[in-house]
Protein backbone atom coordinates (compact mmCIF):
# COMPACT_ATOMS: atom_id res chain seq x y z
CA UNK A 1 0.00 0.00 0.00
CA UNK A 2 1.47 3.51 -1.03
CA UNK A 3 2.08 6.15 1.61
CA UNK A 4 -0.86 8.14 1.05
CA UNK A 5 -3.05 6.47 -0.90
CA UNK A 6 -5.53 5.71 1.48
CA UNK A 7 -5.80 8.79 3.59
CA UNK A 8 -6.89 11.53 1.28
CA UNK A 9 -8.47 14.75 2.42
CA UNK A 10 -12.07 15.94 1.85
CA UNK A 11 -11.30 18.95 1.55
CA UNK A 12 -8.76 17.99 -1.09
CA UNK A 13 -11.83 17.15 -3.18
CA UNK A 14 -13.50 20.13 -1.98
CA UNK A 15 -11.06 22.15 -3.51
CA UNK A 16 -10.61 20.13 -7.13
CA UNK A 17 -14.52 20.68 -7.53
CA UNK A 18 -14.03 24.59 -6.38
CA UNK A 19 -10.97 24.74 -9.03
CA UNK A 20 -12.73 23.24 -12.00
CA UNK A 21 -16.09 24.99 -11.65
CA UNK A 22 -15.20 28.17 -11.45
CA UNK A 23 -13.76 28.81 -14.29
CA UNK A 24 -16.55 27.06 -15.95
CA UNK A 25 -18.90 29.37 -14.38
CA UNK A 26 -16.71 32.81 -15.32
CA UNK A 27 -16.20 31.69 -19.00
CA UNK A 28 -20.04 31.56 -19.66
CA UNK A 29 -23.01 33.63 -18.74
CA UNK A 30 -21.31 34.35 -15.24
CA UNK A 31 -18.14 36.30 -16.73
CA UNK A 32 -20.37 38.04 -19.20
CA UNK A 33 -22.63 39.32 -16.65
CA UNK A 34 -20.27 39.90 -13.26
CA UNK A 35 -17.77 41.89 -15.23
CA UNK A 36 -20.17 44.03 -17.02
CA UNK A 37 -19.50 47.21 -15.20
CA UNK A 38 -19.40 50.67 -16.33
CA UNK A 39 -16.09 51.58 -15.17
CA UNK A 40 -12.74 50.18 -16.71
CA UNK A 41 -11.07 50.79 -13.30
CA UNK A 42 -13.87 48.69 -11.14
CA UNK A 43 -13.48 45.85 -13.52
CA UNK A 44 -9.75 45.55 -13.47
CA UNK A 45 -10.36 45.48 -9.27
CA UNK A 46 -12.44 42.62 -9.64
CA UNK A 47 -10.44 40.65 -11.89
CA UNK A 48 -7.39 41.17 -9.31
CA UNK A 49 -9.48 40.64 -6.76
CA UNK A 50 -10.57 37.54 -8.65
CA UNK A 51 -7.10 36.43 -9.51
CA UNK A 52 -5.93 36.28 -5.86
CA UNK A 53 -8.69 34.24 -4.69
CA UNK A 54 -8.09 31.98 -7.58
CA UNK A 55 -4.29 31.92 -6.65
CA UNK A 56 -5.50 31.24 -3.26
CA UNK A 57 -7.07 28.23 -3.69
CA UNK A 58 -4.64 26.49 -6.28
CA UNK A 59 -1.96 27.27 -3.86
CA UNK A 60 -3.75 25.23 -1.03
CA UNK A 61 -4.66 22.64 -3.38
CA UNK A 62 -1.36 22.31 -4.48
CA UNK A 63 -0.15 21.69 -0.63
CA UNK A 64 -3.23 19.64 -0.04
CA UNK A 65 -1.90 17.54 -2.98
CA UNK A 66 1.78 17.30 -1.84
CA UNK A 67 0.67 16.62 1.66
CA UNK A 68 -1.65 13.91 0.65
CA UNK A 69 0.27 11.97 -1.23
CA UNK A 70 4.02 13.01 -0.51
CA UNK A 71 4.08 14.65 3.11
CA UNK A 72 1.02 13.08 5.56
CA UNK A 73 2.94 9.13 5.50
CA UNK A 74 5.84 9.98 5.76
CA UNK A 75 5.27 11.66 8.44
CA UNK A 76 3.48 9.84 10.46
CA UNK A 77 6.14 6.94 9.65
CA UNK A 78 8.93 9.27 11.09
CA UNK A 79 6.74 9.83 14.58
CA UNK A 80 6.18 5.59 14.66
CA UNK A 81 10.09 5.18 13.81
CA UNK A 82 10.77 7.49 17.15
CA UNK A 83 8.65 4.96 19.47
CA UNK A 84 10.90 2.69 21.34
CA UNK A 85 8.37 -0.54 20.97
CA UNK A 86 9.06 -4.13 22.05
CA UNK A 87 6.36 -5.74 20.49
CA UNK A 88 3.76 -6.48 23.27
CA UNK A 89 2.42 -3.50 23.85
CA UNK A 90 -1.07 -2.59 23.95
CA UNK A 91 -1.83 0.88 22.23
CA UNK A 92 -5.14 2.95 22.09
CA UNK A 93 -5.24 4.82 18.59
CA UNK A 94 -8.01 7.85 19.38
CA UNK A 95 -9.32 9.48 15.47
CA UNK A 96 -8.03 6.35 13.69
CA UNK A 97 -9.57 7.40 10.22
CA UNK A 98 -8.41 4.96 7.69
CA UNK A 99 -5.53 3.46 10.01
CA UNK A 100 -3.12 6.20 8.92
CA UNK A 101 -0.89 5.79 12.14
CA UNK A 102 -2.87 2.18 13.24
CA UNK A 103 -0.99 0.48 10.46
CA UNK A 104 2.65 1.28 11.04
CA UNK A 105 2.46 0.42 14.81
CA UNK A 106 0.95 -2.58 14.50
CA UNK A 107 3.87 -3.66 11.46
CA UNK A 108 5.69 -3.15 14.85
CA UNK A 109 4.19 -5.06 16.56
CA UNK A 110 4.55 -8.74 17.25
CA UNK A 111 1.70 -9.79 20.24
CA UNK A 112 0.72 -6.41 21.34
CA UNK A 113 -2.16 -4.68 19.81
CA UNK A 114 -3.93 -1.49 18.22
CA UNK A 115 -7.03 -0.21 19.16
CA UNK A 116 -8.71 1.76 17.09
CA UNK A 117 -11.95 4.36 18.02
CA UNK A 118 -12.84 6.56 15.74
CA UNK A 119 -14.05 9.79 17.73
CA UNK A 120 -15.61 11.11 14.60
CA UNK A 121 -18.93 8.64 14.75
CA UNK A 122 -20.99 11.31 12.28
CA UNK A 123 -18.39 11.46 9.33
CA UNK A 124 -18.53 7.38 7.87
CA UNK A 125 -20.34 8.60 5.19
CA UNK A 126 -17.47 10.53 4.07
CA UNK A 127 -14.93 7.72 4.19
CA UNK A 128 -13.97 8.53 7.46
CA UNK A 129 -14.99 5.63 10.71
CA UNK A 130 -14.69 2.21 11.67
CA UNK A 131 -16.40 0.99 7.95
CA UNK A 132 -13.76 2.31 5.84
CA UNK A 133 -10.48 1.34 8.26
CA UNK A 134 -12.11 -2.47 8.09
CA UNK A 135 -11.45 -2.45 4.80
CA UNK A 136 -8.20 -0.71 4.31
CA UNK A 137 -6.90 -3.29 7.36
CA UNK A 138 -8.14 -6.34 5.51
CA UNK A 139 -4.94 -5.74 2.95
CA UNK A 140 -2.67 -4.33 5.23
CA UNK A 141 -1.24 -7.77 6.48
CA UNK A 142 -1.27 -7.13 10.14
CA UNK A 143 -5.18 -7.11 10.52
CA UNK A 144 -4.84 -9.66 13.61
CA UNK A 145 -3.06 -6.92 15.43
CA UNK A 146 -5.32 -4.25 15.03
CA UNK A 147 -9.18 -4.09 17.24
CA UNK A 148 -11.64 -1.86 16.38
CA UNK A 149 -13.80 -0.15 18.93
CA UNK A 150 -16.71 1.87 18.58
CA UNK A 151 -15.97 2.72 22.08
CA UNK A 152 -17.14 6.54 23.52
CA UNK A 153 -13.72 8.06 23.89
CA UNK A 154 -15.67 10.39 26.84
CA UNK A 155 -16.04 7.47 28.92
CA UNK A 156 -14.33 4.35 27.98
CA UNK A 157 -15.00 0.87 28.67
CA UNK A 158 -11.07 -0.03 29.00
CA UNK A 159 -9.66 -0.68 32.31
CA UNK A 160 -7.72 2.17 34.41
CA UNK A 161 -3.92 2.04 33.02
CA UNK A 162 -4.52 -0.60 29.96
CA UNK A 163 -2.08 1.02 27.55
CA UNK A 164 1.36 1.76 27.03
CA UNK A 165 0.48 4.44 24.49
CA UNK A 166 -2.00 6.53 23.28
CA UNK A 167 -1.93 8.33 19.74
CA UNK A 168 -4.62 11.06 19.23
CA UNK A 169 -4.79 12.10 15.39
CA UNK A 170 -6.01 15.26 14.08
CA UNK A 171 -9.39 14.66 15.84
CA UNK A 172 -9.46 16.56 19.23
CA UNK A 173 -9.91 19.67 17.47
CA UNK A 174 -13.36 18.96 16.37
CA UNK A 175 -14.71 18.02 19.55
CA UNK A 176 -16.00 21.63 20.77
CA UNK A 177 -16.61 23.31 23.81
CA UNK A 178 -13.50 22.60 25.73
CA UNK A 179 -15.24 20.91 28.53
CA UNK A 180 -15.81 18.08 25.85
CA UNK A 181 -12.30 17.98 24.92
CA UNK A 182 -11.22 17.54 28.49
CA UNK A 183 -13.29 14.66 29.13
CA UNK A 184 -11.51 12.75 26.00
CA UNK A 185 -7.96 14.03 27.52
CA UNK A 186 -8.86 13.03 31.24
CA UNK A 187 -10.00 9.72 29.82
CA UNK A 188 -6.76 9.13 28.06
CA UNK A 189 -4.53 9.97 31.40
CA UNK A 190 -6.72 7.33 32.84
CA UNK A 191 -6.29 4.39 30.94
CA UNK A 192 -2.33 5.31 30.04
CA UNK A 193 -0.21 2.74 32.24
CA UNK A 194 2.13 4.70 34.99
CA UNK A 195 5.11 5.48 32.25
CA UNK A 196 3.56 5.36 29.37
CA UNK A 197 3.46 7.71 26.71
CA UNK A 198 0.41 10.07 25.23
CA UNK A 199 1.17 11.57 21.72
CA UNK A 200 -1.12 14.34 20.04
CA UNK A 201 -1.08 15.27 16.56
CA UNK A 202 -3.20 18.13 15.88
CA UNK A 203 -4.00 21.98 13.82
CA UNK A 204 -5.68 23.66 16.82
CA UNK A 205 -5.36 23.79 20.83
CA UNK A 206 -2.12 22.42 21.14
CA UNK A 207 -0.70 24.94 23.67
CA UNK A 208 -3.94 23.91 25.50
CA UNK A 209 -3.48 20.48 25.53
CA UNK A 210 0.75 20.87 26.78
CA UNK A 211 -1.05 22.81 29.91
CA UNK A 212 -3.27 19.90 30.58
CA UNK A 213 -0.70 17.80 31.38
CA UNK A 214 1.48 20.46 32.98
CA UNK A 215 -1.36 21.30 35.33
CA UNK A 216 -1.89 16.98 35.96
CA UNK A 217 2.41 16.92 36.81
CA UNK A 218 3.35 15.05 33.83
CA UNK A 219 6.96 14.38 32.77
CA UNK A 220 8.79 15.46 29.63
CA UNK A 221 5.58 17.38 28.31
CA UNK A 222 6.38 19.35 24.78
CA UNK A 223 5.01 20.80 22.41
CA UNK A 224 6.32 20.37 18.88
CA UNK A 225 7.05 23.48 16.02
CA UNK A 226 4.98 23.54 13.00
CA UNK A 227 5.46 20.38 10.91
CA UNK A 228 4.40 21.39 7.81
CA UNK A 229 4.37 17.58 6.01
CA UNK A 230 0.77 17.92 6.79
CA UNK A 231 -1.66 20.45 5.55
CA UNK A 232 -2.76 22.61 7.41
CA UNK A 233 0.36 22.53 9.15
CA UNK A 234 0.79 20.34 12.93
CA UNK A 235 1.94 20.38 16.26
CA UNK A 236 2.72 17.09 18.44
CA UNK A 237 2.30 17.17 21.95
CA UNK A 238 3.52 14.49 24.47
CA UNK A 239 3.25 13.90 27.68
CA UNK A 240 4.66 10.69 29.93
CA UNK A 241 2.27 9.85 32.89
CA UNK A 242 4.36 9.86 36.12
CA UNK A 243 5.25 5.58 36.83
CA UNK A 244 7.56 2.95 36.44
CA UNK A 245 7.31 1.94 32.73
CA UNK A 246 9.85 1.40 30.09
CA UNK A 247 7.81 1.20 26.82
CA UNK A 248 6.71 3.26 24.33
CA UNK A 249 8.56 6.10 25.79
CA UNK A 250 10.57 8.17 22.28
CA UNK A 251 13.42 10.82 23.30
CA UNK A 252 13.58 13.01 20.67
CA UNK A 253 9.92 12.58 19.28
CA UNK A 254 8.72 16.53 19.82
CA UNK A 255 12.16 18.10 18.65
């Protein structure tokens, strides 16, 4: 399976359809009829004004495309190549999407696990959800390692201290007001093992998320630059839960 063939944005399409259209639209009866203005100067405004939305859009669409397909696996590989993993671990993957960052732990995996819950329970119909990782996992070879939940990631059903790392992908954003984000964050510092390691990938809140786990006492908690392999651009936030626990702990992950 290609890095980035099975994780491509909506918005990516979003864009194509908002690229080809419009200039469909402006060549015909639209052009004719939005540029027919009395004044030479108004109508050169508009067709700058125009030509910089235009340019706006291709520009993200080009980075949408690069990201997709070039920048999004590869760096997500990176982050999984940074996990110190023995092979029997047990790891919760929170906004699993189409197994993205499920996949490549579970290749490193020999008798741990991957769980998988998909916060976004609304969005299936647009490829995201349990339905379409099921399929992408039947081909990826290691679909005995991975278990999907449809689990509420407010208030899970796992035991207290189950995993030896959590991974939360460009989800937490979307869950709005904050009190609703906390509850997913206070149920991941409960079922992280003493030691273990939470990792957050996401566009939005990130600064809020590092004081979280400041404000709980956590160790080695950091905040990431820009990583701009994704579109919009990340941040990665970790955090290691105060304990006795070798696993899953990476160094040099947030530099």
């Amino acid at each position: 399976m290609k890095i980035g063939s099975y994780n491509i944005d909506v918005s990516l399409i979003v864009g194509v359809l908002f690229v080809v259209i419009l200039p469909v639209l402006l060549s015909g009866y639209g052009y004719d009829h939005f540029f027919n203005v009395e004044y030479s100067w108004l109508r050169i405004i508009l067709l700058w004004i125009l030509s910089l939305i235009i340019l706006y859009v291709v520009m993200n669409l080009l980075l949408m495309i690069i990201c997709t397909i070039w920048g999004k696996g590869r760096l997500v590989k990176s982050i999984v190549k940074k996990i110190r993993l023995s092979g029997d671990e047990e790891i919760l993957n929170l906004g699993c999407s189409r197994g993205l960052f499920a996949i490549q732990l579970a290749k490193r995996l020999s008798e741990g696990k991957v769980f998988c819950i998909d916060i976004r329970q609304d969005n299936r119909s647009l490829g995201e959800g349990l339905d379409s990782l099921k399929r992408t996992v039947k081909d990826s070879g290691v679909a005995e390692r991975i278990v999907l939940s449809d689990a509420n990631p407010k208030k899970m059903s796992f035991q207290t201290g189950k995993f030896d790392l959590i991974i939360n992908n460009l989800v937490l954003h979307e869950v709005k007001p904050y009190e609703e984000r906390e509850k997913i964050l206070k149920e991941m510092a409960r079922v992280i093992k003493p030691g273990g390691m939470i990792i957050i990938v996401d566009l939005q809140y990130t600064r809020e998320y590092k004081t979280f786990f400041n404000f709980l006492g956590w160790k080695k908690v950091a905040r990431s630059p820009l990583r701009w392999m994704m579109f919009p651009p990340v941040r990665i936030v970790t955090a290691i839960k105060p304990g006795a626990n070798k696993k899953a702990v990476p160094e040099t992950l947030p530099k």
